[in-house]
Protein backbone atom coordinates (compact mmCIF):
# COMPACT_ATOMS: atom_id res chain seq x y z
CA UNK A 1 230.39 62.17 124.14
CA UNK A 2 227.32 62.84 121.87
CA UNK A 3 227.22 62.84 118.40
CA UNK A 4 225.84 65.64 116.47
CA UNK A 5 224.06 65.15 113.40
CA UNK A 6 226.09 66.37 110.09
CA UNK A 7 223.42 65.46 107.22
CA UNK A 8 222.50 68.42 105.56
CA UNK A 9 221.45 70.03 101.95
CA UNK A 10 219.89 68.58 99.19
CA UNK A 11 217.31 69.25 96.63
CA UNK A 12 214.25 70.84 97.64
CA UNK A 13 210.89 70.83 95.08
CA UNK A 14 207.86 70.79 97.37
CA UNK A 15 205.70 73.64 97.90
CA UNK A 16 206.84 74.52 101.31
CA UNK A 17 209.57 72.95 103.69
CA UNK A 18 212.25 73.91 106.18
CA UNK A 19 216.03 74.95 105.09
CA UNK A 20 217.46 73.80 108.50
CA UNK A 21 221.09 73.28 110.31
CA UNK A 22 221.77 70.36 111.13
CA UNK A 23 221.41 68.88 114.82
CA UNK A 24 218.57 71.68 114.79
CA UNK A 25 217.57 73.07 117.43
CA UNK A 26 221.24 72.45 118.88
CA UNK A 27 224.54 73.99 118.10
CA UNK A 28 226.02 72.59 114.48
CA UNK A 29 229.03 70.65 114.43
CA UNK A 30 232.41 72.04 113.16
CA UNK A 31 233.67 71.89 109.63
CA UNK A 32 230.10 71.13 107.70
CA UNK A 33 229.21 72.89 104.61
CA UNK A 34 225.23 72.65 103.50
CA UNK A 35 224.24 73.49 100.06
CA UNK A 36 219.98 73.59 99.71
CA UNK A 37 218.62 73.69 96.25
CA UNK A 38 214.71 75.02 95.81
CA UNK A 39 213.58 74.06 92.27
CA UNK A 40 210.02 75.11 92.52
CA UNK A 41 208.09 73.73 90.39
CA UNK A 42 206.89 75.34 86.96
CA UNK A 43 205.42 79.14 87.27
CA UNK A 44 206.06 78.66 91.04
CA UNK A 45 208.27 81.59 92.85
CA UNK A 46 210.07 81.08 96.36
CA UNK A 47 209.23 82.80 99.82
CA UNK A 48 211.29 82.40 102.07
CA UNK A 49 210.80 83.88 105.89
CA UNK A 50 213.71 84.35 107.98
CA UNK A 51 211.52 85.24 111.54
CA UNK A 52 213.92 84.62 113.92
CA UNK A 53 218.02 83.77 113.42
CA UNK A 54 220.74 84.16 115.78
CA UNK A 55 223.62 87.03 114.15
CA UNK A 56 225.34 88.30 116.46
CA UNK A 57 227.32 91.40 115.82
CA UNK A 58 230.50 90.77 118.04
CA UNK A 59 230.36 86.57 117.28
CA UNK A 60 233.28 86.07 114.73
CA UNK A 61 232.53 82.18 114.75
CA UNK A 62 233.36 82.71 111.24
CA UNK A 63 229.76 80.52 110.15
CA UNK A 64 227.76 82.40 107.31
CA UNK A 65 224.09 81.68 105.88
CA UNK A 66 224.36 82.58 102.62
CA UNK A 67 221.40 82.50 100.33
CA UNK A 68 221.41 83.32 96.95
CA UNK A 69 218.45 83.92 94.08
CA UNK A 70 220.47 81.89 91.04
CA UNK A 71 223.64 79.96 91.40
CA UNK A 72 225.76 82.55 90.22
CA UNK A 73 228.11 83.40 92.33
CA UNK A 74 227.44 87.11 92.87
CA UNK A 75 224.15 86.74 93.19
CA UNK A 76 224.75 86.90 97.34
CA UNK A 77 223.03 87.61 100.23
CA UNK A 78 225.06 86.72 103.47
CA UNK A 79 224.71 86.90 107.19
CA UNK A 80 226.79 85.64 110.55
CA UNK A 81 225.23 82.70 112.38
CA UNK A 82 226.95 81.23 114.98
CA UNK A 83 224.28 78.87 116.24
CA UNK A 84 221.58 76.45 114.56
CA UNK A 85 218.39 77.62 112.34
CA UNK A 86 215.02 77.08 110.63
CA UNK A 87 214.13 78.91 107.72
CA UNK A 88 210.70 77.99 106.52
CA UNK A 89 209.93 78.61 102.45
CA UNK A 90 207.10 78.57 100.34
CA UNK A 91 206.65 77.99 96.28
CA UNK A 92 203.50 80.30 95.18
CA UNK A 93 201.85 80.55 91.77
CA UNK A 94 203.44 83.47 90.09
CA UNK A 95 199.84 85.05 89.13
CA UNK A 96 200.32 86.13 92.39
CA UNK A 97 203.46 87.58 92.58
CA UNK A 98 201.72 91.24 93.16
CA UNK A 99 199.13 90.35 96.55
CA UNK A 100 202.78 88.56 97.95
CA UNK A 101 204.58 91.16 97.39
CA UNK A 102 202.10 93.65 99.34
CA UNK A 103 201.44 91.53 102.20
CA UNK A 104 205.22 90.96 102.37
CA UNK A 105 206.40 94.67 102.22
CA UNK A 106 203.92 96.24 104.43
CA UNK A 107 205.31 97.20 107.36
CA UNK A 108 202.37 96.39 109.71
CA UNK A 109 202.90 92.68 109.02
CA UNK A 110 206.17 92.80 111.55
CA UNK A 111 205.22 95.99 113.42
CA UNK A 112 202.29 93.98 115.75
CA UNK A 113 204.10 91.47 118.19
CA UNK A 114 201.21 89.41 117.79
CA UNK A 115 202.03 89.29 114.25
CA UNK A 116 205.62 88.18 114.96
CA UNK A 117 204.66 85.21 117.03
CA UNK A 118 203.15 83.82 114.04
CA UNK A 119 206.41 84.14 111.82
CA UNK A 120 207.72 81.72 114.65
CA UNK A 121 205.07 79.50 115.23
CA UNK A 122 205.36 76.48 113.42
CA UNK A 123 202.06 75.58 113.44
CA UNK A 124 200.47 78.98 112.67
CA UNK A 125 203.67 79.37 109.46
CA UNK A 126 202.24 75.84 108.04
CA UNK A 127 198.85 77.15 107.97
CA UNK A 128 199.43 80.72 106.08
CA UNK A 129 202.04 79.01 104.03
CA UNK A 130 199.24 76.08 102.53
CA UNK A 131 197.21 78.88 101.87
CA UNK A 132 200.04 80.64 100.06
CA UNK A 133 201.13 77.63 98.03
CA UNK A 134 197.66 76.44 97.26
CA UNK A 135 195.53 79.67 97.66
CA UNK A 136 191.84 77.13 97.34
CA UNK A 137 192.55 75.78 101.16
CA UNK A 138 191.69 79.14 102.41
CA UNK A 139 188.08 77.39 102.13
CA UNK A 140 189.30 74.39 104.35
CA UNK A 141 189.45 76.62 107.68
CA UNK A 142 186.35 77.57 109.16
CA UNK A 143 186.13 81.30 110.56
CA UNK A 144 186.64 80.20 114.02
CA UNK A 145 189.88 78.10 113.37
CA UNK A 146 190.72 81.23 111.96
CA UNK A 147 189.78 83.27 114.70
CA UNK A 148 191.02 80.75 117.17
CA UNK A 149 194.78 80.60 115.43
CA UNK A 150 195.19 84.28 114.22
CA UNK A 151 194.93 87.33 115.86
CA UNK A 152 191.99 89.80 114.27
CA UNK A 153 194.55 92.26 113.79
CA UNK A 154 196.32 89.69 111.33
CA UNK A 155 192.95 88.42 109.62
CA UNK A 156 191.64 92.08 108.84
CA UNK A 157 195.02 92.87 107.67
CA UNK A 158 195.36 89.96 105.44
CA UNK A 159 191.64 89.95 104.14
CA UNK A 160 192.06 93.88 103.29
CA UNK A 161 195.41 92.46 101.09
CA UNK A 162 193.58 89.64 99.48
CA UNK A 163 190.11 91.47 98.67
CA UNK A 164 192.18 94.49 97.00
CA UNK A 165 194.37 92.46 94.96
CA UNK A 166 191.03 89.65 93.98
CA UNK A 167 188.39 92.80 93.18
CA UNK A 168 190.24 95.79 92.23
């Protein structure tokens, strides 16, 4: 018989991290309740990227991933899961609030494949989310890490976000 992992929750304060089930990637066990906490820290707001989570419409395991913006309690967002997930989130200066928001509502960020096989690449998520939390490491990839990690497509589209919002 194997043991699943039940440790979950907590307090989260860092600039990015994962909100994650636990025994992730596996199933969950039975009867386990996870609260997660993001305090970012000060004149910091949250993103966080849901790219890929199991919800299936005829499932009634009667499991729920519930995320809200305060503790209040009908401040509620809920979904169905019925199996384990990673849900990567980033703290970003609040001075940039407006470039976020574009890059975030534009529909040509999910409409390319390519660009959805970033939102689940782990590697390729840690990279745009250090930039996000600490815009100056832009500077610590060269053009060709760049070009080797992102599609063009992606680059253009984010370079066409970021010049607008820096020289408008």
């Amino acid at each position: 018989m194997q043991c699943k992992n039940r440790q979950c929750g907590g307090e989260l304060g860092d600039f990015t991290g994962y909100i994650e089930s636990p025994n992730y990637p596996g199933n969950y066990p039975a009867n386990v309740e996870c609260t997660w906490t993001i305090n970012p820290p000060p004149k910091r707001r949250i993103l966080i990227v849901v790219p890929e989570i199991y919800l299936p419409i005829e499932d009634e395991c009667g499991d729920y991933l519930v995320m809200r913006k305060s503790s209040l309690s009908n401040s509620v967002q809920r979904g169905n899961s019925g199996k384990g997930f990673q849900v990567p989130y980033v703290t970003y200066d609040e001075d940039y609030q407006e470039l976020i928001e574009d890059i975030v509502r534009d529909g040509r960020l999910y409409a390319s494949e390519n660009h959805q096989e970033i939102l689940k690449d782990k590697k390729l998520m840690k990279a745009l989310f250090d930039v996000l939390a600490h815009p100056q490491n832009f500077f610590n990839y060269t053009a060709q890490e760049s070009r080797e990690m992102f599609p063009k497509s992606f680059i253009r589209f984010l370079r066409s976000k970021v010049l607008r919002f820096l020289r408008p």
